[in-house]
Protein backbone atom coordinates (compact mmCIF):
# COMPACT_ATOMS: atom_id res chain seq x y z
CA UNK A 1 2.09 -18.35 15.53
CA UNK A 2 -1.46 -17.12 14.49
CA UNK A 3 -0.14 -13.78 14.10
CA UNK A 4 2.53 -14.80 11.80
CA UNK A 5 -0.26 -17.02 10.01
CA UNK A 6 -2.11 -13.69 9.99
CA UNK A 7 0.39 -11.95 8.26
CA UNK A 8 0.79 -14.29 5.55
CA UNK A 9 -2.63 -14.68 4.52
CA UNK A 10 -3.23 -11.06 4.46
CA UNK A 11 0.57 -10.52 1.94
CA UNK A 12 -0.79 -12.91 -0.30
CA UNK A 13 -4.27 -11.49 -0.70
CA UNK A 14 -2.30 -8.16 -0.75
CA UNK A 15 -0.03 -9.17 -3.52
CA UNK A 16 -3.20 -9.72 -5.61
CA UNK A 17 -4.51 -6.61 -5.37
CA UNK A 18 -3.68 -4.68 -8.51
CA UNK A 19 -2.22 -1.01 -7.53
CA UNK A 20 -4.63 1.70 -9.32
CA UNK A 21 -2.05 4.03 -11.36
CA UNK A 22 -2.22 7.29 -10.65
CA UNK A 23 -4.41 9.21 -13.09
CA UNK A 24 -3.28 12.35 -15.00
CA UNK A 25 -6.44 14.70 -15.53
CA UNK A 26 -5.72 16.18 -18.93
CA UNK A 27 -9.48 16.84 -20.81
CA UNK A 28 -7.97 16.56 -23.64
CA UNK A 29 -7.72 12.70 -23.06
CA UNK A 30 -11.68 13.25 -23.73
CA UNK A 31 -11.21 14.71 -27.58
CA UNK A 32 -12.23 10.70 -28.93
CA UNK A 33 -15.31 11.44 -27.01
CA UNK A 34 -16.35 15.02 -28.46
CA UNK A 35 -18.23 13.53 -31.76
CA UNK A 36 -20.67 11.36 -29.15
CA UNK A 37 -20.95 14.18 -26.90
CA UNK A 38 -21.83 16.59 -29.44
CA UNK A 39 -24.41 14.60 -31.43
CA UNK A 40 -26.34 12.06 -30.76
CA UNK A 41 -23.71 9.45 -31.96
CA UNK A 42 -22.70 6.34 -30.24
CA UNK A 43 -19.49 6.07 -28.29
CA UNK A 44 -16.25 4.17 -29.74
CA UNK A 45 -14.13 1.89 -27.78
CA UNK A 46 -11.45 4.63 -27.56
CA UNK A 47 -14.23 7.07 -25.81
CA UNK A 48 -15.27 4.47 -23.43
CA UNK A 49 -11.59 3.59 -22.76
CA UNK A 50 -10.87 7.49 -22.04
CA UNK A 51 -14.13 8.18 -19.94
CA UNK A 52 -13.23 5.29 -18.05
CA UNK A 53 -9.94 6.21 -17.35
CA UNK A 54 -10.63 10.46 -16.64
CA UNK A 55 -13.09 9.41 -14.51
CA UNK A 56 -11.62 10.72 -11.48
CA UNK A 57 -11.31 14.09 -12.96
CA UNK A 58 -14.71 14.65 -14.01
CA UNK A 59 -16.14 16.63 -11.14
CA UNK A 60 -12.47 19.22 -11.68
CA UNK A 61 -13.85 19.13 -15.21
CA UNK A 62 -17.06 20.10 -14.25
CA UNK A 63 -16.01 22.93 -12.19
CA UNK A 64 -14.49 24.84 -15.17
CA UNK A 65 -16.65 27.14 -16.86
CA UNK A 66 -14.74 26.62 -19.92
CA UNK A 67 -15.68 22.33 -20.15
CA UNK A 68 -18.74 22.51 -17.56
CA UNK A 69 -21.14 22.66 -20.65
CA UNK A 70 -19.86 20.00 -22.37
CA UNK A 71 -19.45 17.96 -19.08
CA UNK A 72 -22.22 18.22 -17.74
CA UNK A 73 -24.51 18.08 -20.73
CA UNK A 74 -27.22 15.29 -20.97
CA UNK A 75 -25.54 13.90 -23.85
CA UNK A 76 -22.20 13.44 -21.94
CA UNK A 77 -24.02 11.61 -19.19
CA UNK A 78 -25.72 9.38 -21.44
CA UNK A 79 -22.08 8.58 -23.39
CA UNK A 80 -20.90 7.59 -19.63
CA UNK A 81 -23.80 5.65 -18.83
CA UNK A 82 -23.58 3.67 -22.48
CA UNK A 83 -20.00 2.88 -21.19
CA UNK A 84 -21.19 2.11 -18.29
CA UNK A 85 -18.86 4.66 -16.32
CA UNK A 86 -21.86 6.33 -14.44
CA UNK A 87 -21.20 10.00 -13.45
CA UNK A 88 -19.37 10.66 -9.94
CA UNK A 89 -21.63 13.04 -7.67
CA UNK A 90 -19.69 16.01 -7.04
């Protein structure tokens, strides 16, 4: 009986758990981000929205030497942080 108790509790708190989606890393999903990254502009809503959501793929961006130095510049850091989507470690 306290198993099946158990079980019910833990479905329901369960249930309420949103499912992450899966996330497609595509950099170009960063392109509302490039004029904040570039210069010394503030993010938009869009950028913050994107970083937030590419996230995940960051440290495969930063791997390629073709985005690396956009990446991993100080100014792209300081976009996430504004966003307050800190930079994974990788």
């Amino acid at each position: 009986m306290k198993y099946l108790a158990f079980v019910a509790v833990l479905l329901l708190v369960l249930g309420g758990i949103e499912k992450a989606k899966a996330v497609t890393c595509n950099p170009l999903q960063l392109s509302p981000c490039a004029n904040a990254i570039t210069s010394s502009s503030s993010p938009t809503a869009i950028c913050c929205s994107k970083i937030k959501e590419q996230r995940p793929c960051l440290c495969s961006y930063m791997r390629n030497p073709n985005l690396k130095k956009f990446i991993s510049s100080p100014n792209a850091r300081k976009v996430a942080n504004t966003c307050g989507t800190p930079f994974p470690q990788c």
